[in-house]
C-alpha atoms as a PDB file:
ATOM      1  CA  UNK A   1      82.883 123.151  98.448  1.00  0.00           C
ATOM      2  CA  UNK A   2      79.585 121.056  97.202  1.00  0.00           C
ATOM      3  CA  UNK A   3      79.346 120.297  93.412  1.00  0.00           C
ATOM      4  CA  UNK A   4      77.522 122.295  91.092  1.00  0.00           C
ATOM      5  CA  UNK A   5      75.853 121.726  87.555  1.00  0.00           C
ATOM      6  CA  UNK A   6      78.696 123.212  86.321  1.00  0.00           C
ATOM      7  CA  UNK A   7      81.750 122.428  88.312  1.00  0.00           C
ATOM      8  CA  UNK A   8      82.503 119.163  89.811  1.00  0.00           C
ATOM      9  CA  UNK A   9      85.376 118.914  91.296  1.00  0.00           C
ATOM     10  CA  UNK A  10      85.827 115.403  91.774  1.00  0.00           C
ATOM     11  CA  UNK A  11      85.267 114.806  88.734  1.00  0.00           C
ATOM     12  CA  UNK A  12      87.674 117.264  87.132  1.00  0.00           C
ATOM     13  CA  UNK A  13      90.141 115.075  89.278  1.00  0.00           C
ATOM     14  CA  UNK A  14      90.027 111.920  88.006  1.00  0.00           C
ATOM     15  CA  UNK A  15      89.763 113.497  84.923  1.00  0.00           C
ATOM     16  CA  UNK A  16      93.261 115.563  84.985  1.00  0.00           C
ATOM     17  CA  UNK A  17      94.430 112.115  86.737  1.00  0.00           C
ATOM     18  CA  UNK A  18      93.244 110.047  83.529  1.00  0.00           C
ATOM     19  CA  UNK A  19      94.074 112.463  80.657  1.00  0.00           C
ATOM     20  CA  UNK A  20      97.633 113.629  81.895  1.00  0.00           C
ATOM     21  CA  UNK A  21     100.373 111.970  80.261  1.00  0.00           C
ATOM     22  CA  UNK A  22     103.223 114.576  81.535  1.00  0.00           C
ATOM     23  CA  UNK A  23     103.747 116.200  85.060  1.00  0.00           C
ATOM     24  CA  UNK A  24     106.242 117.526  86.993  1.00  0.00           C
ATOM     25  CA  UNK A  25     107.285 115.528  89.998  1.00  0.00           C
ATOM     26  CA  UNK A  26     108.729 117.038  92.943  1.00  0.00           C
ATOM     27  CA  UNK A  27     110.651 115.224  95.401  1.00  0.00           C
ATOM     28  CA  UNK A  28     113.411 115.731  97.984  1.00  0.00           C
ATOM     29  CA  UNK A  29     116.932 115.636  97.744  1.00  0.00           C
ATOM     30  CA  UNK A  30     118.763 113.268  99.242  1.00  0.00           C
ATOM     31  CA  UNK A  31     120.970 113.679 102.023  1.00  0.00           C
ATOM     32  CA  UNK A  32     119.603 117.810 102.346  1.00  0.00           C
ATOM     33  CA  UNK A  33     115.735 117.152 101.630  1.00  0.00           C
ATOM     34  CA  UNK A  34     115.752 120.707  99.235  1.00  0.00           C
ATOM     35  CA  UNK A  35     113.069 120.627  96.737  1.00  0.00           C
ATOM     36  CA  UNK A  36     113.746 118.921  93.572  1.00  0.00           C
ATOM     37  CA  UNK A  37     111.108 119.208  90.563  1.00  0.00           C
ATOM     38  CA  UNK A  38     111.391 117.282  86.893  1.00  0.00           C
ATOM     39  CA  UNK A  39     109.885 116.663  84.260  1.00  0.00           C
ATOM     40  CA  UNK A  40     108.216 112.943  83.981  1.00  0.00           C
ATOM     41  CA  UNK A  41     105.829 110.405  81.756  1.00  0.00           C
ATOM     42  CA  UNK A  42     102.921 109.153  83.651  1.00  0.00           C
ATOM     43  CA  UNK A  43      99.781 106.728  82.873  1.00  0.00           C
ATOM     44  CA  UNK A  44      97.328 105.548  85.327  1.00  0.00           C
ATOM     45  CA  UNK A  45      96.503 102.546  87.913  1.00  0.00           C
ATOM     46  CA  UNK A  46      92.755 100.961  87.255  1.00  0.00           C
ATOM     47  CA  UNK A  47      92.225 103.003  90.447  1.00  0.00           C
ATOM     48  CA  UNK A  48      94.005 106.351  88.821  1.00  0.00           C
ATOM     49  CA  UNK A  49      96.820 106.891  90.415  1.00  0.00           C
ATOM     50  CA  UNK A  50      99.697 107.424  88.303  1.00  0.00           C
ATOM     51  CA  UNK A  51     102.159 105.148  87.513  1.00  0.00           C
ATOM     52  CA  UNK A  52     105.873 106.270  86.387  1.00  0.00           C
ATOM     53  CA  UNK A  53     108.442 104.614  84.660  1.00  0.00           C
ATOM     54  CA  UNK A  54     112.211 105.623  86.018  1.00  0.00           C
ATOM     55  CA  UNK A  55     115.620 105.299  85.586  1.00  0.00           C
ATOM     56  CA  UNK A  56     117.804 104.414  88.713  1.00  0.00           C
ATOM     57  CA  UNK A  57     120.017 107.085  87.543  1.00  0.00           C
ATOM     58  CA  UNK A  58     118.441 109.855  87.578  1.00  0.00           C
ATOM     59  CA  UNK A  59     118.094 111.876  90.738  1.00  0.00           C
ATOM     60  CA  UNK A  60     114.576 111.988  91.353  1.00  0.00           C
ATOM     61  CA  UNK A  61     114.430 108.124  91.096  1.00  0.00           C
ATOM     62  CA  UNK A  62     117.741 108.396  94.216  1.00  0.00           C
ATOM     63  CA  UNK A  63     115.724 110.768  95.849  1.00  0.00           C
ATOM     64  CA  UNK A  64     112.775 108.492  95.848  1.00  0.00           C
ATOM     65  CA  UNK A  65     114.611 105.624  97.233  1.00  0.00           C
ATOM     66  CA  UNK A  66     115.496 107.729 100.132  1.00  0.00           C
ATOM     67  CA  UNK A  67     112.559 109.416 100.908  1.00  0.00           C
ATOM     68  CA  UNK A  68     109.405 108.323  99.093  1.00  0.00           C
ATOM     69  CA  UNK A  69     106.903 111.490  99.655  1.00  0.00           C
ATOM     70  CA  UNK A  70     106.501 113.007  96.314  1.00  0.00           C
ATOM     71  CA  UNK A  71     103.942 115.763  94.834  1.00  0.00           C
ATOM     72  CA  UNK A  72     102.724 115.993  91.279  1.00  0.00           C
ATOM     73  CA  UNK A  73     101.458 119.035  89.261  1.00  0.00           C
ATOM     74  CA  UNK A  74      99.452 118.229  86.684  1.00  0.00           C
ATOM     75  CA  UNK A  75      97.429 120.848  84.562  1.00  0.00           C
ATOM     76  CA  UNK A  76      94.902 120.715  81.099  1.00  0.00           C
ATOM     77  CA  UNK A  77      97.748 122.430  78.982  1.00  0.00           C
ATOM     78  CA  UNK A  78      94.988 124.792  77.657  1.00  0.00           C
ATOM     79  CA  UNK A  79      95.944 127.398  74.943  1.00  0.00           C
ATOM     80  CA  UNK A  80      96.467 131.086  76.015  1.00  0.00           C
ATOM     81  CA  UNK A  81      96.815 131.667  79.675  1.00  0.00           C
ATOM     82  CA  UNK A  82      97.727 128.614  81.125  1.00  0.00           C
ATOM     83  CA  UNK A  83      96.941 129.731  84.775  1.00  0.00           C
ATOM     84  CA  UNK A  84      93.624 130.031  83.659  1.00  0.00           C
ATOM     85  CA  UNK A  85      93.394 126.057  83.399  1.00  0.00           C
ATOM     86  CA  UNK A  86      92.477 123.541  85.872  1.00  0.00           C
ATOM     87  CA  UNK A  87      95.580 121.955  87.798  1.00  0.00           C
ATOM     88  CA  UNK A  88      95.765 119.498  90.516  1.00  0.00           C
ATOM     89  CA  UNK A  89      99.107 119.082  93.068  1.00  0.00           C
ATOM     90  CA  UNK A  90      98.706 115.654  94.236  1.00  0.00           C
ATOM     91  CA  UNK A  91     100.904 114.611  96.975  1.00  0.00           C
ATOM     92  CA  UNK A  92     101.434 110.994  97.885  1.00  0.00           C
ATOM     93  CA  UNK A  93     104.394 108.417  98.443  1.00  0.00           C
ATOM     94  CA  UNK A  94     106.473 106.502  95.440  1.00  0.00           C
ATOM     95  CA  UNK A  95     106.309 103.140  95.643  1.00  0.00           C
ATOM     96  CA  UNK A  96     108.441 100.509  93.627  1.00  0.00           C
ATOM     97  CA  UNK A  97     106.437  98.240  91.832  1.00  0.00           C
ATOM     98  CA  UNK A  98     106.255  94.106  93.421  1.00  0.00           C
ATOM     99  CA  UNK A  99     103.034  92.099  92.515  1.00  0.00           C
ATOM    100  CA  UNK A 100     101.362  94.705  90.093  1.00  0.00           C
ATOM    101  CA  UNK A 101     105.000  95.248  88.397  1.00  0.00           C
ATOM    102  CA  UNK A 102     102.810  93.326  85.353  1.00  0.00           C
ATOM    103  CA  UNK A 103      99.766  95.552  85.834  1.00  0.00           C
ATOM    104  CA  UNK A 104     101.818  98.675  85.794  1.00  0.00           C
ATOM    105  CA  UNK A 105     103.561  98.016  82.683  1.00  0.00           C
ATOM    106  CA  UNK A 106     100.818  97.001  80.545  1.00  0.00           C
ATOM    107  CA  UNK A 107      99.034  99.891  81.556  1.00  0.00           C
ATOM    108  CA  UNK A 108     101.879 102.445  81.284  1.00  0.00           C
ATOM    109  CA  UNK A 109     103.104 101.018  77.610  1.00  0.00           C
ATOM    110  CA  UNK A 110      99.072 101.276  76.695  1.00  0.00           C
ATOM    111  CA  UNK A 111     100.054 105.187  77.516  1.00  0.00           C
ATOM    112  CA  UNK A 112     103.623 104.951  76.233  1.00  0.00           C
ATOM    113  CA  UNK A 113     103.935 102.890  73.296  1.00  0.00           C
ATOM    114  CA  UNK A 114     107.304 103.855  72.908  1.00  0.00           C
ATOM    115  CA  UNK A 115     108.577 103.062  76.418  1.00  0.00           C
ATOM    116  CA  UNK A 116     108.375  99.801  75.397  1.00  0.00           C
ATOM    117  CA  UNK A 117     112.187  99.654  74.671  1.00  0.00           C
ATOM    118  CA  UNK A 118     113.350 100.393  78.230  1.00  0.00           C
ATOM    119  CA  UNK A 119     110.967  98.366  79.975  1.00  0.00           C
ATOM    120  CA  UNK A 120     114.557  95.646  79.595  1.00  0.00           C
ATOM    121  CA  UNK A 121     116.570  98.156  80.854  1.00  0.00           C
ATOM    122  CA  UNK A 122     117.887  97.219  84.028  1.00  0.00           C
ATOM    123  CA  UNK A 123     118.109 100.466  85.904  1.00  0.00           C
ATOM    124  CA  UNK A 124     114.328 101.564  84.883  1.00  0.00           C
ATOM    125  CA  UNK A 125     111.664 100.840  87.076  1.00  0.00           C
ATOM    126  CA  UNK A 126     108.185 101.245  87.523  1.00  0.00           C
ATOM    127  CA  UNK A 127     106.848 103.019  90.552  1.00  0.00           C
ATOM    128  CA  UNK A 128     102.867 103.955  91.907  1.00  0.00           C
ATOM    129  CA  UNK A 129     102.050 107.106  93.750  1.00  0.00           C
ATOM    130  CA  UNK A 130      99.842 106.136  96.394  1.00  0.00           C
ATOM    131  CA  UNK A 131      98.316 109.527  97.190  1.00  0.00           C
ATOM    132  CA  UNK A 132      97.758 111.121 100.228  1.00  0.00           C
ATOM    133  CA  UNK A 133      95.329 114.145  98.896  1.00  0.00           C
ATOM    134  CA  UNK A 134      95.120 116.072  96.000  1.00  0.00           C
ATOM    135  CA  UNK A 135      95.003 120.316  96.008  1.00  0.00           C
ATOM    136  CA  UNK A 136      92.497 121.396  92.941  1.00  0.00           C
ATOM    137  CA  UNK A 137      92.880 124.820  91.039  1.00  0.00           C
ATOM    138  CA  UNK A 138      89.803 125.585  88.627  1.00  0.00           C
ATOM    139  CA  UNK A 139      89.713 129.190  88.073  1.00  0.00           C
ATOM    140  CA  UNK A 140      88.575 132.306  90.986  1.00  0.00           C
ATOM    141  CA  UNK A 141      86.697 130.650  93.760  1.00  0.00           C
ATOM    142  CA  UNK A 142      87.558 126.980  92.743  1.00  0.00           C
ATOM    143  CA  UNK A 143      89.477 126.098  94.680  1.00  0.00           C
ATOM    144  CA  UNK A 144      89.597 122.475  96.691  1.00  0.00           C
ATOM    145  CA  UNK A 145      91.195 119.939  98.346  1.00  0.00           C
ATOM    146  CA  UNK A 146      89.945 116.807  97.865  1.00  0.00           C
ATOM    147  CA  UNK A 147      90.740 113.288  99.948  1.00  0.00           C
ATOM    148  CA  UNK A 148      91.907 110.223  97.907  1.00  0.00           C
ATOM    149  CA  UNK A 149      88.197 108.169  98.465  1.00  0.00           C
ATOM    150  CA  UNK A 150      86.680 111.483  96.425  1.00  0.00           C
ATOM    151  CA  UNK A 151      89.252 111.356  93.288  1.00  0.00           C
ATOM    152  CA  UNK A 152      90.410 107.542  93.198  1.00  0.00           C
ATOM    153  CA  UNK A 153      87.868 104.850  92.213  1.00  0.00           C
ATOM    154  CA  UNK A 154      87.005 102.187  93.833  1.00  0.00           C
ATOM    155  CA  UNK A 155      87.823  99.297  92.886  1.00  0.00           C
ATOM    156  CA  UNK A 156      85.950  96.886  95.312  1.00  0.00           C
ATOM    157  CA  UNK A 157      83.989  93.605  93.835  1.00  0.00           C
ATOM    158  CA  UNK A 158      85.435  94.821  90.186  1.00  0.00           C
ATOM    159  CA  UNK A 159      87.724  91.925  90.336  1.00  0.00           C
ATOM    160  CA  UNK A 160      85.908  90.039  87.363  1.00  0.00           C
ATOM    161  CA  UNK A 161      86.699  92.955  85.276  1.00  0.00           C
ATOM    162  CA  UNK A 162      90.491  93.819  86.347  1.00  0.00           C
ATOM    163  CA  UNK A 163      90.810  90.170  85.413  1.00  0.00           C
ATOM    164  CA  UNK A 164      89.243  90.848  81.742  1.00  0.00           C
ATOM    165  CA  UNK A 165      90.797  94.380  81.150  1.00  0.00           C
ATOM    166  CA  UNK A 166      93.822  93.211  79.061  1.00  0.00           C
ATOM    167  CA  UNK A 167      91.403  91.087  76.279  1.00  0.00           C
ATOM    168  CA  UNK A 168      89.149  93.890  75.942  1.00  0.00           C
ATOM    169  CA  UNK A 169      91.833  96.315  75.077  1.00  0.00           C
ATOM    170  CA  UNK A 170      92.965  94.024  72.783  1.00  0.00           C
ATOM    171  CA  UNK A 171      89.580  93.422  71.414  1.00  0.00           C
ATOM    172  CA  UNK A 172      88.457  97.019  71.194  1.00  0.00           C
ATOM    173  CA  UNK A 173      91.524  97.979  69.471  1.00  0.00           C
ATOM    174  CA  UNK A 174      91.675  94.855  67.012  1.00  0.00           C
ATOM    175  CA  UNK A 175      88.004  94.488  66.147  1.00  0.00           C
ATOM    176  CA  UNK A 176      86.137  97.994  67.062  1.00  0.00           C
ATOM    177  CA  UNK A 177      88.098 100.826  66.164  1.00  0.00           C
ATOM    178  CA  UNK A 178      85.435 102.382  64.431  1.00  0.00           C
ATOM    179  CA  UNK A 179      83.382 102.419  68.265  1.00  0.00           C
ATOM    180  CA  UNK A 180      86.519 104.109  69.602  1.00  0.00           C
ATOM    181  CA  UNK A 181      86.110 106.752  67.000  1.00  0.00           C
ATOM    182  CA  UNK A 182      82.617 107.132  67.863  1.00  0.00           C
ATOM    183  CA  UNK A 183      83.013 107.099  70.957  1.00  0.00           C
ATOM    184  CA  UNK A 184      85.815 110.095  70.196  1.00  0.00           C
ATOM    185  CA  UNK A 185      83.514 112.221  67.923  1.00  0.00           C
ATOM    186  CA  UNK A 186      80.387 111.738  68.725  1.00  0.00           C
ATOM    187  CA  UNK A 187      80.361 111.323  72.716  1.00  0.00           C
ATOM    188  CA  UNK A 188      83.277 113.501  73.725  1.00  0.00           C
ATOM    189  CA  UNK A 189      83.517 116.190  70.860  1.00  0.00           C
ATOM    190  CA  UNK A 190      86.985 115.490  69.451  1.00  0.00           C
ATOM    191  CA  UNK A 191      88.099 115.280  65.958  1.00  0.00           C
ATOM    192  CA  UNK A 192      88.214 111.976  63.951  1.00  0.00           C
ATOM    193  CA  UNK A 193      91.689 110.594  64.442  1.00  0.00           C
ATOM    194  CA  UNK A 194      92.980 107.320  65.114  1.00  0.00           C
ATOM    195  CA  UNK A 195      91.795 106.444  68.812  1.00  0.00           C
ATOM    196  CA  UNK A 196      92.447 103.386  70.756  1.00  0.00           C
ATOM    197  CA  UNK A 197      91.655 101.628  74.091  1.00  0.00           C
ATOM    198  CA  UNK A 198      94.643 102.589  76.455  1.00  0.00           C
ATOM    199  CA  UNK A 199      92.577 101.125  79.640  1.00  0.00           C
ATOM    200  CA  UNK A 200      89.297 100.390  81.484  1.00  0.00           C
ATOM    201  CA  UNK A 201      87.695 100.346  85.091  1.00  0.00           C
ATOM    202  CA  UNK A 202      84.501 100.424  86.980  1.00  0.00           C
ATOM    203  CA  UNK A 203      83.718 103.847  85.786  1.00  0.00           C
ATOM    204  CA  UNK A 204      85.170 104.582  82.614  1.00  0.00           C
ATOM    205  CA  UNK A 205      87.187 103.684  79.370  1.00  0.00           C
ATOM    206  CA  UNK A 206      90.563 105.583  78.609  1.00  0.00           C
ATOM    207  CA  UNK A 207      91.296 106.451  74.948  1.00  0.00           C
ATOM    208  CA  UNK A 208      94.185 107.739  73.505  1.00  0.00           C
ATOM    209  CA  UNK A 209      95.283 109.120  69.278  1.00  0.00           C
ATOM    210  CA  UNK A 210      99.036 110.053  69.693  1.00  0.00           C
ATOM    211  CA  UNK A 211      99.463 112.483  72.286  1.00  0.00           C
ATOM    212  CA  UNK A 212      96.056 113.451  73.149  1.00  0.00           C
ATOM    213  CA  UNK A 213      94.170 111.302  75.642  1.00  0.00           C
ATOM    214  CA  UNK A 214      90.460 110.982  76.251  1.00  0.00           C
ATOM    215  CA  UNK A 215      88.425 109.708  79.007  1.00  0.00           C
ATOM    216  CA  UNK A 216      85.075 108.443  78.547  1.00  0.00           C
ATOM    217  CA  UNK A 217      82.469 108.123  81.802  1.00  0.00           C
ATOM    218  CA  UNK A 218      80.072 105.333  81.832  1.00  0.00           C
ATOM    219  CA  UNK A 219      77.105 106.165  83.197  1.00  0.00           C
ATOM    220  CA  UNK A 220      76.638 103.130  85.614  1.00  0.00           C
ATOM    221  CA  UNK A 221      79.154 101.848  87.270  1.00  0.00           C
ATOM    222  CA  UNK A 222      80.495  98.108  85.648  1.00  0.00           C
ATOM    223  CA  UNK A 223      82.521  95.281  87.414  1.00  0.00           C
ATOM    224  CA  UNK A 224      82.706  92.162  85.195  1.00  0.00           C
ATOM    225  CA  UNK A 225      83.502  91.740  81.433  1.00  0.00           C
ATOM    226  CA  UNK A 226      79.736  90.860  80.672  1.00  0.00           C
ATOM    227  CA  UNK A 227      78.670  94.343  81.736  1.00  0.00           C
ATOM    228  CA  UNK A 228      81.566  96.134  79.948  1.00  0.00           C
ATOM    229  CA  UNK A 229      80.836  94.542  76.876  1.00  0.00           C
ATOM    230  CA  UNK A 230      76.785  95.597  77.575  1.00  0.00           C
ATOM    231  CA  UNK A 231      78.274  99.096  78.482  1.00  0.00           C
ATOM    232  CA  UNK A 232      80.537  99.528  75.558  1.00  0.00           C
ATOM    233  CA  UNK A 233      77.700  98.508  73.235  1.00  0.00           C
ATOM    234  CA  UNK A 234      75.261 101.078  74.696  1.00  0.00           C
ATOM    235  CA  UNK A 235      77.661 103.600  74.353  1.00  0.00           C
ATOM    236  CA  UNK A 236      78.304 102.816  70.637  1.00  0.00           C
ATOM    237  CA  UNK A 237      74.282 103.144  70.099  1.00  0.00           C
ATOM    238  CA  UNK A 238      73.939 106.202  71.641  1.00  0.00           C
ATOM    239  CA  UNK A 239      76.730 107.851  69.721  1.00  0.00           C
ATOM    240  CA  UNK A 240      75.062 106.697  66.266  1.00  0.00           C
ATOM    241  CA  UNK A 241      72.061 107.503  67.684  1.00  0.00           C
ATOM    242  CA  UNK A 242      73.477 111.332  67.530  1.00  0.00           C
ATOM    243  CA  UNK A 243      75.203 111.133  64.495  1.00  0.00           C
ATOM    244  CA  UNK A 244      71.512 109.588  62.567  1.00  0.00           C
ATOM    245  CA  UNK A 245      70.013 113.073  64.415  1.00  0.00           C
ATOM    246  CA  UNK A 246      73.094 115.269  63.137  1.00  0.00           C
ATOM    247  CA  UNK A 247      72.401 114.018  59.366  1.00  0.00           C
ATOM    248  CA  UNK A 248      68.778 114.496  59.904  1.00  0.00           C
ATOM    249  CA  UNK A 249      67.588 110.848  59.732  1.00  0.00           C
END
């Protein structure tokens, strides 16, 4: 299915990939492969896949170890219906974190705050879903399956700003707060609250007031921590730009 004005479903993707903070997991059971499904905490790679953060005792994490194909249902958690909200089942393999173990905690406790205290825990781990495809539900007659090159990005020649994505969380949330709030409000519609920088990457900033998460687009693509700090600063002028035309200056 090609794109329209109003639907694109790539998009919608990374979207549900960046916003979801819950999903249920599915994975096989060891020893008899039956279906097993829980409930679990995720965040998300630079790239977006998700990262989870589990404990060696429970039996999703032994089924894992066993047999690493997983699926994921995420969904928008829209009022009313909830069928009548966009869902992705993304299926993929678990894989237990080695070199990135660093990458995928600091981005997972940007997500988790409070995971924080069984990051020491011996049996927890962290683990990345590499994904193998992704099945989109949007309504009647949107309906698609997309490959991982159309819902991950990419995170070629970005290595300049991988390398720079830890200070400028910390910077955006010490210093510029009140450009996360903006960027909340006035860009994405959402009430005043008190957002902060959970991540960044090539084509977007993630944002995050208690539960609710937020993902801002940039409208260029960025790869070093010059042209994030150019992008960031754009993005603040444009959303005072619309709140000078909303008070009728």
């Amino acid at each position: 299915m090609q794109p329209t004005p109003d639907f694109d479903p790539a998009k919608l993707a990374k979207s549900l990939l960046r916003r979801s903070r819950q999903g249920a997991l599915a994975t096989l059971m060891a020893g008899c492969g039956d279906p097993y499904c829980s409930l679990v905490n995720l965040a998300s790679h630079p790239d977006g896949s998700p990262i989870l953060l589990i404990s060696g005792l429970a039996v999703h994490t032994r089924n894992i170890l066993a047999d690493p194909r997983v699926s994921l249902m995420l969904d928008e958690r829209a009022s009313g219906d909830p069928l009548e909200g966009a869902r992705i089942m993304l299926s993929g393999r678990a894989e237990q974190a080695g070199d990135e173990k660093e990458l995928l905690q600091r981005r997972y406790l940007g997500a988790h705050p409070s995971a924080e205290a069984f990051v020491s825990f011996k049996d927890f781990s962290f683990f990345r879903i590499r994904p193998t495809g992704t099945h989109l539900v949007a309504g009647f007659g949107r309906i698609v399956d997309l490959k991982p090159e159309q819902f991950l990005t990419d995170l070629s020649g970005a290595e300049d700003l991988l390398a720079a994505e830890e200070g400028a969380v910390e910077h955006m949330n010490a210093d510029h707060r009140d450009a996360m709030n903006l960027y909340a409000t006035r860009l994405l519609g959402a009430p005043a609250g008190d957002w902060r920088c959970t991540g960044c990457d090539p084509e977007g900033l993630d944002m995050q007031d208690g539960p609710t998460a937020l993902r801002l687009d940039f409208p260029e693509r960025v790869t070093d921590g010059t042209a994030l700090r150019k992008m960031l600063v754009r993005l603040a002028g444009e959303a005072r730009k619309t709140m000078d035309q909303s008070a009728g200056l």
